[in-house]
C-alpha atoms as a PDB file:
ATOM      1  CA  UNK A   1     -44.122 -55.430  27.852  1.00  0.00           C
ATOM      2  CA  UNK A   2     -46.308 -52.615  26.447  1.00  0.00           C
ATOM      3  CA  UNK A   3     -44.171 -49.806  29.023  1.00  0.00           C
ATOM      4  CA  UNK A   4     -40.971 -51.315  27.847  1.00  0.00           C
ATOM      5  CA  UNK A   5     -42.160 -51.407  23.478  1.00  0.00           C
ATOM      6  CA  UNK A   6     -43.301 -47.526  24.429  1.00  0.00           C
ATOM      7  CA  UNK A   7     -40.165 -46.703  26.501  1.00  0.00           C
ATOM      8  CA  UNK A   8     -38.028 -47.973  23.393  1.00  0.00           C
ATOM      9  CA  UNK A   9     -40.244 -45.995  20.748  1.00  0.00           C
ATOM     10  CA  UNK A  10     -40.076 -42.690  22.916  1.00  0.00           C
ATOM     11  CA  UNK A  11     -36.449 -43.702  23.542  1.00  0.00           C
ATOM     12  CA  UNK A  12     -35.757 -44.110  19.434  1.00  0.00           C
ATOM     13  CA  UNK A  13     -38.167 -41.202  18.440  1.00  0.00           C
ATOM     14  CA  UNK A  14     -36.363 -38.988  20.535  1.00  0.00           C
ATOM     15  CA  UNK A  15     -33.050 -39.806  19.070  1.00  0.00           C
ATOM     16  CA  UNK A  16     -34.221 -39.460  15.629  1.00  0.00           C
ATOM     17  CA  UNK A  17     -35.447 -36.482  16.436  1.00  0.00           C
ATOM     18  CA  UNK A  18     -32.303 -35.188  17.668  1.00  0.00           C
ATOM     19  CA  UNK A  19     -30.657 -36.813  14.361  1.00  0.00           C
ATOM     20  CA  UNK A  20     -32.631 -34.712  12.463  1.00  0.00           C
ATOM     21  CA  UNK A  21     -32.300 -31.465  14.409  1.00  0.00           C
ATOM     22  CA  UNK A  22     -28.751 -31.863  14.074  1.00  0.00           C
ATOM     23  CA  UNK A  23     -29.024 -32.682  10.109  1.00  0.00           C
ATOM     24  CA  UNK A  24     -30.761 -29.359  10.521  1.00  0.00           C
ATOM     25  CA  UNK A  25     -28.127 -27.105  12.389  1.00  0.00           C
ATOM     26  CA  UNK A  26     -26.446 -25.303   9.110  1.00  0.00           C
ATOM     27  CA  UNK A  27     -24.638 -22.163   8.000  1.00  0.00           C
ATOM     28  CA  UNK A  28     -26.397 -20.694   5.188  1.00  0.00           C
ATOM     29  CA  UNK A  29     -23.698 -17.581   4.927  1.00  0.00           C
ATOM     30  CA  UNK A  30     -20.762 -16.078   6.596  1.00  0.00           C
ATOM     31  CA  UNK A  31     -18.370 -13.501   5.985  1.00  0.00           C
ATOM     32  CA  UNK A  32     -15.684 -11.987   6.605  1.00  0.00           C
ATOM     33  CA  UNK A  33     -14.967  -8.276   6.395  1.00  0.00           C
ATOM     34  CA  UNK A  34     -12.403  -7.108   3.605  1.00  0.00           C
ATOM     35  CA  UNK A  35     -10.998  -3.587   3.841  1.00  0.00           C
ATOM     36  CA  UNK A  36     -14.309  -2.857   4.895  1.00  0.00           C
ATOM     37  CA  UNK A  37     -15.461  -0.507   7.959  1.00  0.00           C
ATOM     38  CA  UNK A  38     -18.335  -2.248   9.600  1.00  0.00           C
ATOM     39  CA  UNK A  39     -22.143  -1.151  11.432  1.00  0.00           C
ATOM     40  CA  UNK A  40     -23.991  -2.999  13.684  1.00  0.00           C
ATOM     41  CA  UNK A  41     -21.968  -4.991  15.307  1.00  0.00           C
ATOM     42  CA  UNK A  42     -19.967  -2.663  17.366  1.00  0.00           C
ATOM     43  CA  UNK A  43     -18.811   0.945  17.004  1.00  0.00           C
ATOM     44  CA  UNK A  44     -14.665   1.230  17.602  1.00  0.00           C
ATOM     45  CA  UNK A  45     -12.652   4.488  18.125  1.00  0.00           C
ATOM     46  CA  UNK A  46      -9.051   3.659  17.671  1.00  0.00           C
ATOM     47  CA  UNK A  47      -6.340   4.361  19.904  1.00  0.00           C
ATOM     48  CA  UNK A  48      -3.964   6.306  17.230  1.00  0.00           C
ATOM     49  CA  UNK A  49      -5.082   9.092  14.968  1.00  0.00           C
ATOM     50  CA  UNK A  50      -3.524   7.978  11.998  1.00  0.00           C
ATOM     51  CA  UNK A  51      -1.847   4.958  11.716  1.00  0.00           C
ATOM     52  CA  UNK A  52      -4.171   2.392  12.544  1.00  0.00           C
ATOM     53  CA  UNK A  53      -6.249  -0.965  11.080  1.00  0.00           C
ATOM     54  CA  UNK A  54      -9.962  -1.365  11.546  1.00  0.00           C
ATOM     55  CA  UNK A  55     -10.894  -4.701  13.201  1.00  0.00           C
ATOM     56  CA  UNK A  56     -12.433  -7.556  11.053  1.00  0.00           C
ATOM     57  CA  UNK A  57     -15.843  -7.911  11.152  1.00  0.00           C
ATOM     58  CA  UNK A  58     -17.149 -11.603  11.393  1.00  0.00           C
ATOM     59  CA  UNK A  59     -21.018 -12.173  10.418  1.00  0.00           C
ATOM     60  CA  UNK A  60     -22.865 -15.200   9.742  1.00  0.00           C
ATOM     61  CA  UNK A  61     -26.182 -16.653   9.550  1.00  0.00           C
ATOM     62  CA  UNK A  62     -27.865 -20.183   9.316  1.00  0.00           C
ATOM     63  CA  UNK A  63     -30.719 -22.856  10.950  1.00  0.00           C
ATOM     64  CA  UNK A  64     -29.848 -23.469  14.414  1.00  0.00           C
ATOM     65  CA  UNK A  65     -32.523 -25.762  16.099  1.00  0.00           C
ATOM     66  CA  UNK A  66     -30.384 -27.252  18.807  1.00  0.00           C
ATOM     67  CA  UNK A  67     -28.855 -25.303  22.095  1.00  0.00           C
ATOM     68  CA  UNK A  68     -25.471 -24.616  21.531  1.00  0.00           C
ATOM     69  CA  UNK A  69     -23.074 -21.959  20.892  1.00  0.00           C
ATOM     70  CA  UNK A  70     -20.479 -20.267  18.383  1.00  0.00           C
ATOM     71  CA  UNK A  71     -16.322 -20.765  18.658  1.00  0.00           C
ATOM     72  CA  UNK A  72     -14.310 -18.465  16.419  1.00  0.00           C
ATOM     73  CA  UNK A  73     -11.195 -19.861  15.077  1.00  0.00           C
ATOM     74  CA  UNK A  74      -8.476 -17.638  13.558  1.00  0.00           C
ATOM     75  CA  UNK A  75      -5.384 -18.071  12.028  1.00  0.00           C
ATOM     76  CA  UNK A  76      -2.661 -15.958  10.018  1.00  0.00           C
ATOM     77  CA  UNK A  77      -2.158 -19.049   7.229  1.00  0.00           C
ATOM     78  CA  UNK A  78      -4.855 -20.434   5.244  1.00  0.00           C
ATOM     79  CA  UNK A  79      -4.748 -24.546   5.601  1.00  0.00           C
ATOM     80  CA  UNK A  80      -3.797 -24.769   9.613  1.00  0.00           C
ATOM     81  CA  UNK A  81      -2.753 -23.610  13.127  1.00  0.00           C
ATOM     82  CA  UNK A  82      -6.401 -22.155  13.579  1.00  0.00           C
ATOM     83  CA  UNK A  83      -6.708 -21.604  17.130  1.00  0.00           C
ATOM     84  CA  UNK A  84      -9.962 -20.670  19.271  1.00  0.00           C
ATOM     85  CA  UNK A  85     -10.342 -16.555  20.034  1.00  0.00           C
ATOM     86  CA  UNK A  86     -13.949 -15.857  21.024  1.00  0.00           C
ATOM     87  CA  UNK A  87     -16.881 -17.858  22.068  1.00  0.00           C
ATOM     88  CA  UNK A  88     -19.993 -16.482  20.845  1.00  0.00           C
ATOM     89  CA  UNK A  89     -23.258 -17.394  22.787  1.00  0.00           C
ATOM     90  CA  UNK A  90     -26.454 -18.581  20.039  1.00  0.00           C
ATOM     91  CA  UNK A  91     -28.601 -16.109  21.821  1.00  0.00           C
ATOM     92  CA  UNK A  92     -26.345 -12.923  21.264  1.00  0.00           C
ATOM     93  CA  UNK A  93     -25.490 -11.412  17.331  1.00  0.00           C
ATOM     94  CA  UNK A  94     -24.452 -13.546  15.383  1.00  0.00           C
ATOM     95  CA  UNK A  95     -21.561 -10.940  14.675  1.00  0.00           C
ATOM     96  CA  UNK A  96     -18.251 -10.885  16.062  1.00  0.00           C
ATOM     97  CA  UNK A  97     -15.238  -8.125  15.825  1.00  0.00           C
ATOM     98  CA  UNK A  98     -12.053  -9.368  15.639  1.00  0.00           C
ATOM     99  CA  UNK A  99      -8.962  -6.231  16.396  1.00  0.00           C
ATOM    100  CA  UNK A 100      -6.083  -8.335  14.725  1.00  0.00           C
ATOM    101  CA  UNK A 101      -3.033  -7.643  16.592  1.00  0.00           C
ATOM    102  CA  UNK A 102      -0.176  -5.970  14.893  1.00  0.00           C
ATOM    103  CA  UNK A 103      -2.139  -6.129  11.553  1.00  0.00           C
ATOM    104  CA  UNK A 104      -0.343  -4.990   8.756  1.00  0.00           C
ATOM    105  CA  UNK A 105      -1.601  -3.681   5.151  1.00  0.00           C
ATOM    106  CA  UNK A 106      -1.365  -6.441   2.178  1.00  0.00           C
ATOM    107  CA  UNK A 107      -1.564  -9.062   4.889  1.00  0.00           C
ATOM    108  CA  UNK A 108      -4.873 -11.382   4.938  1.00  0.00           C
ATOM    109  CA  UNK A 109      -6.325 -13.686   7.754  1.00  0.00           C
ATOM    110  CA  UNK A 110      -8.577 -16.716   8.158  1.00  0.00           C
ATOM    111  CA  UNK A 111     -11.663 -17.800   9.885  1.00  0.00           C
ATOM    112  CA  UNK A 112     -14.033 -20.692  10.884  1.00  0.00           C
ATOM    113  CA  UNK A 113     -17.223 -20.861  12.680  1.00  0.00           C
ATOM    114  CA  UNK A 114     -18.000 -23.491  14.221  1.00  0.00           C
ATOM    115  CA  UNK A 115     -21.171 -24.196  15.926  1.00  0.00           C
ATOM    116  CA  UNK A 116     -21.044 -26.760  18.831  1.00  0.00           C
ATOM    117  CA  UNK A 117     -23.399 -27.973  21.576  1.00  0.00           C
ATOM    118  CA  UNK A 118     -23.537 -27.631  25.295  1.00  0.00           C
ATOM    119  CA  UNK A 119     -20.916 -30.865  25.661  1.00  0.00           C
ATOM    120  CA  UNK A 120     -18.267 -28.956  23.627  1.00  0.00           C
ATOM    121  CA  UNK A 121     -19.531 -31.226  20.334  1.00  0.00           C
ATOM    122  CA  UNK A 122     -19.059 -29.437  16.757  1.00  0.00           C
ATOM    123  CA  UNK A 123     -21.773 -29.605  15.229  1.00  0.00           C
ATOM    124  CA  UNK A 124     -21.626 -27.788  11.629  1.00  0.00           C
ATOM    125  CA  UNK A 125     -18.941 -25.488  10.610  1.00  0.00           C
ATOM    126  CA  UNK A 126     -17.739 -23.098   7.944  1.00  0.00           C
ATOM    127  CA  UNK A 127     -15.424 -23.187   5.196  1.00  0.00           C
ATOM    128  CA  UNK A 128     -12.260 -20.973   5.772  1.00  0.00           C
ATOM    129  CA  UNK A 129     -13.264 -17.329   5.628  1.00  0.00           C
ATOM    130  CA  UNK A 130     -10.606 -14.697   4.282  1.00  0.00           C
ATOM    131  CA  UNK A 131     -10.749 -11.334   5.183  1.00  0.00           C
ATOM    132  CA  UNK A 132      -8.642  -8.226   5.857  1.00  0.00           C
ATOM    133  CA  UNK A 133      -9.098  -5.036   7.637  1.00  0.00           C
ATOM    134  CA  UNK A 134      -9.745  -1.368   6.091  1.00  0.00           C
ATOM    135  CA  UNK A 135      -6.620   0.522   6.751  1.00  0.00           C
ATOM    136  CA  UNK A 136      -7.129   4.607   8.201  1.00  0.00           C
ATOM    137  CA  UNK A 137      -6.832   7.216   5.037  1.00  0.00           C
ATOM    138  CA  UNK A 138      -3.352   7.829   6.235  1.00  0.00           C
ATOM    139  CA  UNK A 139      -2.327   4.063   6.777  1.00  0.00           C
ATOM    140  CA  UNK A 140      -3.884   3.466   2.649  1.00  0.00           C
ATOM    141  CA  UNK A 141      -2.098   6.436   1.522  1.00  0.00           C
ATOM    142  CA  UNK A 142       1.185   5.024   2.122  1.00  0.00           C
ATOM    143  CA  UNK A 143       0.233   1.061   1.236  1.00  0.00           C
ATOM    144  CA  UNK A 144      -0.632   3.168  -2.077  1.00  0.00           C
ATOM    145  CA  UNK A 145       1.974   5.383  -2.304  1.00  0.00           C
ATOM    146  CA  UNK A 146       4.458   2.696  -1.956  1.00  0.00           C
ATOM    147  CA  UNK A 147       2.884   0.512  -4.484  1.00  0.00           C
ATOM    148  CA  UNK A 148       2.610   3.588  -6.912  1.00  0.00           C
ATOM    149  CA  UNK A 149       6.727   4.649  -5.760  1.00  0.00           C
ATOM    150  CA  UNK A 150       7.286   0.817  -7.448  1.00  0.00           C
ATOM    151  CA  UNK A 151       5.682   1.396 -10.545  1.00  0.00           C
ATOM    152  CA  UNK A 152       7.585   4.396 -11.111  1.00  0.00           C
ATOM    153  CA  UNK A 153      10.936   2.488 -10.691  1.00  0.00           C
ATOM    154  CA  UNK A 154      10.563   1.294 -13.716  1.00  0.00           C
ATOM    155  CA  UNK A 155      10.364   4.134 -15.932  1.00  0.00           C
ATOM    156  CA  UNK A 156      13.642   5.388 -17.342  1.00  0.00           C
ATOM    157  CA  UNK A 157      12.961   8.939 -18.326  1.00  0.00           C
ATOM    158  CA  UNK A 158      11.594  10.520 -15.381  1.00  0.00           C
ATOM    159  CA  UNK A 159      14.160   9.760 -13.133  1.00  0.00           C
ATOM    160  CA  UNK A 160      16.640  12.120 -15.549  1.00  0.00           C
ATOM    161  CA  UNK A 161      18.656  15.044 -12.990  1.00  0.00           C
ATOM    162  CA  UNK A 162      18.055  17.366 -15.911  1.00  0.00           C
ATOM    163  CA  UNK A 163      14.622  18.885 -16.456  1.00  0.00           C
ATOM    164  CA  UNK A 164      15.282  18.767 -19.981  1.00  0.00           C
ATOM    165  CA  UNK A 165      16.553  14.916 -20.399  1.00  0.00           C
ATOM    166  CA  UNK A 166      12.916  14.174 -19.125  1.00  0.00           C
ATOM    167  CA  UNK A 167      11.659  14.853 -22.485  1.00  0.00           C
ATOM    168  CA  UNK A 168       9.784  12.253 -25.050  1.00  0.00           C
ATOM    169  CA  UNK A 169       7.376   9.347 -24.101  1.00  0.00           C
ATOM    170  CA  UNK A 170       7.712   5.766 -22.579  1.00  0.00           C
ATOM    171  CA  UNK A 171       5.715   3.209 -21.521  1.00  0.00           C
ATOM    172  CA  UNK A 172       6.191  -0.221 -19.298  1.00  0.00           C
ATOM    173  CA  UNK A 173       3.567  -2.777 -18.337  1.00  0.00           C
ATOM    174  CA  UNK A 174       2.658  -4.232 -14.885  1.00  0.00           C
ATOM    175  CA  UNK A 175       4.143  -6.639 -13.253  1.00  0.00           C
ATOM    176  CA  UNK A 176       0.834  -8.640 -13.690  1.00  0.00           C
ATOM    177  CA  UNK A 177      -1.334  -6.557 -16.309  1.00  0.00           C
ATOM    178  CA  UNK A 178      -2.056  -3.286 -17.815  1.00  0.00           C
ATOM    179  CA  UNK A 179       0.209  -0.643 -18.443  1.00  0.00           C
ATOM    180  CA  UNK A 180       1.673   3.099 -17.737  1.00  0.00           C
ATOM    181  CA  UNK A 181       2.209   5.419 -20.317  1.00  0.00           C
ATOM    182  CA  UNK A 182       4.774   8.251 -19.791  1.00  0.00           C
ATOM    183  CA  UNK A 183       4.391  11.467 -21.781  1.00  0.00           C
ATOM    184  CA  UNK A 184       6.214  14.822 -22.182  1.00  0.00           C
ATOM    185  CA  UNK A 185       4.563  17.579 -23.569  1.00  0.00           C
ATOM    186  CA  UNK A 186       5.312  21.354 -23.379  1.00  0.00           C
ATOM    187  CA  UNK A 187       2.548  24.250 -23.018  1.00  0.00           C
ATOM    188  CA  UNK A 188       3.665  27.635 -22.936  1.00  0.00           C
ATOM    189  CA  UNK A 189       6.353  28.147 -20.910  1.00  0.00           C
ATOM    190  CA  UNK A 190       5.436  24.838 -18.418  1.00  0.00           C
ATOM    191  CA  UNK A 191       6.206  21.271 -19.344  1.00  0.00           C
ATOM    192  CA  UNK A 192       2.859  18.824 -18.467  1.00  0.00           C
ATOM    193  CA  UNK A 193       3.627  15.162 -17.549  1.00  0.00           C
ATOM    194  CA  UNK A 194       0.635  13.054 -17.404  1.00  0.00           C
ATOM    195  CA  UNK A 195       1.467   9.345 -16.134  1.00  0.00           C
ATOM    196  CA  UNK A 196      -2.023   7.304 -17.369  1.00  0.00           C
ATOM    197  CA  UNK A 197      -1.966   3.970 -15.359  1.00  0.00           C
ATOM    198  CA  UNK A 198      -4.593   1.435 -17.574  1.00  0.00           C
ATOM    199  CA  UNK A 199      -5.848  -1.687 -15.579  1.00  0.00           C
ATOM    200  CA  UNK A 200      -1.868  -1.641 -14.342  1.00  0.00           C
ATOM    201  CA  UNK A 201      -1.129  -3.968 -11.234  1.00  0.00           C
ATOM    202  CA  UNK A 202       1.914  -5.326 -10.027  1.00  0.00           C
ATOM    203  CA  UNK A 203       0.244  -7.123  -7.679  1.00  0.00           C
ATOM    204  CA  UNK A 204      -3.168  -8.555  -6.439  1.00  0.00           C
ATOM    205  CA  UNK A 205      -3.481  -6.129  -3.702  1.00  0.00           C
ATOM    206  CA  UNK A 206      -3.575  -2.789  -6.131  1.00  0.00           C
ATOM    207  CA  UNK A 207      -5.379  -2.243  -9.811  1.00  0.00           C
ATOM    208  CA  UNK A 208      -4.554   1.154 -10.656  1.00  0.00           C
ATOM    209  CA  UNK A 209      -6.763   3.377 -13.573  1.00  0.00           C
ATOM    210  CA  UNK A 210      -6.277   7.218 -14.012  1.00  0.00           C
ATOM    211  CA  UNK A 211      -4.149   9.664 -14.578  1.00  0.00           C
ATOM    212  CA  UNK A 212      -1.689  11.571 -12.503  1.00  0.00           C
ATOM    213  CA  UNK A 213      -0.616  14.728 -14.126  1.00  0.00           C
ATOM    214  CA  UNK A 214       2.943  17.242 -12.950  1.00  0.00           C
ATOM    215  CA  UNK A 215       2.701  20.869 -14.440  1.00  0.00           C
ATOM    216  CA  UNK A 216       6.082  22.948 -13.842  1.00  0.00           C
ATOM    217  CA  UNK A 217       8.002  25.710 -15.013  1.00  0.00           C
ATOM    218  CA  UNK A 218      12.117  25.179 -15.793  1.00  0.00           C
ATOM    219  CA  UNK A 219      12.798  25.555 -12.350  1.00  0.00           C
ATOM    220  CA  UNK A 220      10.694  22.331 -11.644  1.00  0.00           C
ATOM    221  CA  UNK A 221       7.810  24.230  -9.591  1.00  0.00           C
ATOM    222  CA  UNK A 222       4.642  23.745 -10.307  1.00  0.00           C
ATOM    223  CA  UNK A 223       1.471  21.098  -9.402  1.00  0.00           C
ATOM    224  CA  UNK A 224      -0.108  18.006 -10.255  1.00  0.00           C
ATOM    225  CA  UNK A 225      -3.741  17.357 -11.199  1.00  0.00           C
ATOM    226  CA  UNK A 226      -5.882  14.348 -11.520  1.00  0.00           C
ATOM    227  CA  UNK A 227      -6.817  11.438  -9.535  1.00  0.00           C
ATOM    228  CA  UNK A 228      -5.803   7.788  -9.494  1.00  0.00           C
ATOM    229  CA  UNK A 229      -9.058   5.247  -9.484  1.00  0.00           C
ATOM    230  CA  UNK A 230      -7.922   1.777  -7.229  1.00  0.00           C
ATOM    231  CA  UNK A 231      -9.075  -1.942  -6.965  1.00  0.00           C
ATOM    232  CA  UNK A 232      -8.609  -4.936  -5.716  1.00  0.00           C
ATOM    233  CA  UNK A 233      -7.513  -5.366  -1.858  1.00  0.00           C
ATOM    234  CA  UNK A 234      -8.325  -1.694  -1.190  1.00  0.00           C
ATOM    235  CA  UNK A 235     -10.770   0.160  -3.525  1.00  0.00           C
ATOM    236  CA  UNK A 236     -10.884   3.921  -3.590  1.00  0.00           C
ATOM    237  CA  UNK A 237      -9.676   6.753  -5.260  1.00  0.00           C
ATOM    238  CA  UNK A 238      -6.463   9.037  -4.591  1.00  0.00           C
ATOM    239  CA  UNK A 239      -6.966  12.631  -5.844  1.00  0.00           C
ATOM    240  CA  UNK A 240      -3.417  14.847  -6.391  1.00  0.00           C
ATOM    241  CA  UNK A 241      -5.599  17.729  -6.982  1.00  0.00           C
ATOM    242  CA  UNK A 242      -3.735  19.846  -4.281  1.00  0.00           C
ATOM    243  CA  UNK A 243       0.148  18.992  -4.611  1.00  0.00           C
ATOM    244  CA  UNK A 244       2.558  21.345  -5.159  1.00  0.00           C
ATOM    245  CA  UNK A 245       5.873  20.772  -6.942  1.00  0.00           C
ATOM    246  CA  UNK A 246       9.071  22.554  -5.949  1.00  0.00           C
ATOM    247  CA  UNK A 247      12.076  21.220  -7.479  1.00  0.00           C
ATOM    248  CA  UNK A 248      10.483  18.408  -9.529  1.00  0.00           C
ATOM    249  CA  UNK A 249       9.088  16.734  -6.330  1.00  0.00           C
ATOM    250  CA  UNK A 250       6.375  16.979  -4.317  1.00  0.00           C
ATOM    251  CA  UNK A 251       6.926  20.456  -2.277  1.00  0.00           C
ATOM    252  CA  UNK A 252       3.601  20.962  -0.845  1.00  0.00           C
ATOM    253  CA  UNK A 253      -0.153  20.706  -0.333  1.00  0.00           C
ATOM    254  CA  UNK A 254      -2.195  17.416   0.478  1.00  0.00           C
ATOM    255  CA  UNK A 255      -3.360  14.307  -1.520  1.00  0.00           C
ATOM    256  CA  UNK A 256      -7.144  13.628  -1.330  1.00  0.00           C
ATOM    257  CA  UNK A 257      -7.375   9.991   0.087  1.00  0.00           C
ATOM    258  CA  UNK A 258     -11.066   8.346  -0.256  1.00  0.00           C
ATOM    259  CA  UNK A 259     -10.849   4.560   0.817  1.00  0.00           C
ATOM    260  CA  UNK A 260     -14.084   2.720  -0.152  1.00  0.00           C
ATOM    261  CA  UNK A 261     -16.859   3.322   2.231  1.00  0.00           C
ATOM    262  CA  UNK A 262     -14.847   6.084   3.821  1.00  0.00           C
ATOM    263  CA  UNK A 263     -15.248  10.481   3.343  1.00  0.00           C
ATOM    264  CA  UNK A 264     -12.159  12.080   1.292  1.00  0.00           C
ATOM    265  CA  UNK A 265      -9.578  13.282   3.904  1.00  0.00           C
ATOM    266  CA  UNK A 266      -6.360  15.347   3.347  1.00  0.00           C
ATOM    267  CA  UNK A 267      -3.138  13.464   4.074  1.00  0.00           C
ATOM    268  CA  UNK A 268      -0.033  15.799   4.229  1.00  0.00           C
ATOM    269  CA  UNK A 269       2.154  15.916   1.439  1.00  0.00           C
ATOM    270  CA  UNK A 270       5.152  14.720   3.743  1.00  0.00           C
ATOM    271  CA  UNK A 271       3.604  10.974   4.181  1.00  0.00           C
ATOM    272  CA  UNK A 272       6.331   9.079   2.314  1.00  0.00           C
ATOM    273  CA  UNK A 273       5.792   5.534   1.814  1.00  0.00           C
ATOM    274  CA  UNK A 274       7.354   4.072   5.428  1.00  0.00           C
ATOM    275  CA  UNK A 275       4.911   6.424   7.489  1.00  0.00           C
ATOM    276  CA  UNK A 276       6.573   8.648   8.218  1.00  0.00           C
ATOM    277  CA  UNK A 277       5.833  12.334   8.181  1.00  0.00           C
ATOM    278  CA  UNK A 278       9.555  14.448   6.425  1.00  0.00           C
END
């Protein structure tokens, strides 16, 4: 009777000791990347020189005292069809890098981690994650560009054939806040046409603040100055520093591209908003 009363105690303190291990097996963070170039994890060269998104980087921490392992579930909409990519073993990182295929700018994607045991059994898992990759300097320049061709739409004055007509001020207000201010002025023999975007966003990806500033003669030739500040899906900066005009448009030169947590690189004057090079 005694074996059998301690067989039943070892029996039940065993299984509330497993009760309470599992009670114990918790996420205390996870992430994942958004237009963010990751360390640590692993390095990645891409396969095209220009036009190309970064991988997502998936990170996560937490109290693990059971065996067991980590499933990564991804999906391109937030509330379902999550489906199983990666297994990730408790032992390794708890890291994982996720090359999205066919990943586009302005598109986001969803994560959960889910920690299971040996049997297959989940036993804690994380809210949905959200995260997007960091696009190349080339690849943001014309997600930008095309979000800063928009904005110019609509404006009335600047789009006038005669170099003249594009005279006097005007200014419109985002689709979803701030505004851009349009403004002739005339030094010398030049025109100057700064274009001062304030907190102005048409959409949630892109929160534009600066200036961008055309200089030209009555030919149209001239250059721009000034750089555009960015927030919101992408932070950086854009720099028009080096642009030439010839014939009221963009004729030459390079824009200075700095993505957040990337170096400034040159990106041909050419790049029009499709990515293509004229």
């Amino acid at each position: 009777m005694k074996k059998q009363i301690a067989l039943v105690l070892t029996l039940a303190s065993l299984f509330i000791s497993q009760v309470f291990a599992a009670a114990n097996d918790t996420f205390t963070s996870a992430r994942a990347s958004q237009a963010e170039y990751f360390t640590g994890c692993r390095e990645y060269e891409p396969e095209e020189e220009k036009l190309f998104t970064y991988p997502i980087l998936l990170e996560w921490d937490g109290n693990f005292v059971q065996e067991g392992s980590f499933n990564i579930l991804f999906s391109k909409e937030k509330d379902s069809s999550f489906t199983q990519i990666a297994t990730v073993s408790k032992t390794e990182p708890q890291c994982y890098v996720h090359e999205v295929k066919d990943a586009k700018p302005l598109e986001k994607y969803y994560y959960r981690i889910s920690f299971v045991s040996p049997a297959g059994k989940t036993i804690t898992e994380t809210a949905v994650l959200e995260g997007w990759p960091a696009l190349s300097p080339t690849l943001y320049f014309i997600a930008f560009n095309k979000a800063i061709i928009y904005s110019h739409s609509k404006l009335t004055l600047m789009h006038k054939p005669n170099i003249f007509d594009k005279m006097g001020k005007e200014k419109i207000k985002g689709d979803l806040s701030g505004t851009l201010s349009y403004e002739t002025k005339v030094q010398g023999f030049s025109g100057v046409v700064p274009m001062k975007y304030t907190n102005y966003s048409d959409s949630e990806d892109w929160i534009f603040n600066g200036t961008m500033t055309t200089k030209a003669n009555i030919y149209g030739n001239g250059k721009m100055i000034n750089t555009i500040l960015v927030k919101g899906m992408y932070p950086g900066k854009v720099s028009y520093e080096n642009v030439e005009i010839k014939k009221q448009k963009a004729g030459g030169g390079y824009y200075l591209v700095e993505p957040a947590g990337f170096e400034a690189t040159a990106i041909d004057y050419t790049y029009n908003f499709y990515g293509e090079s004229k």
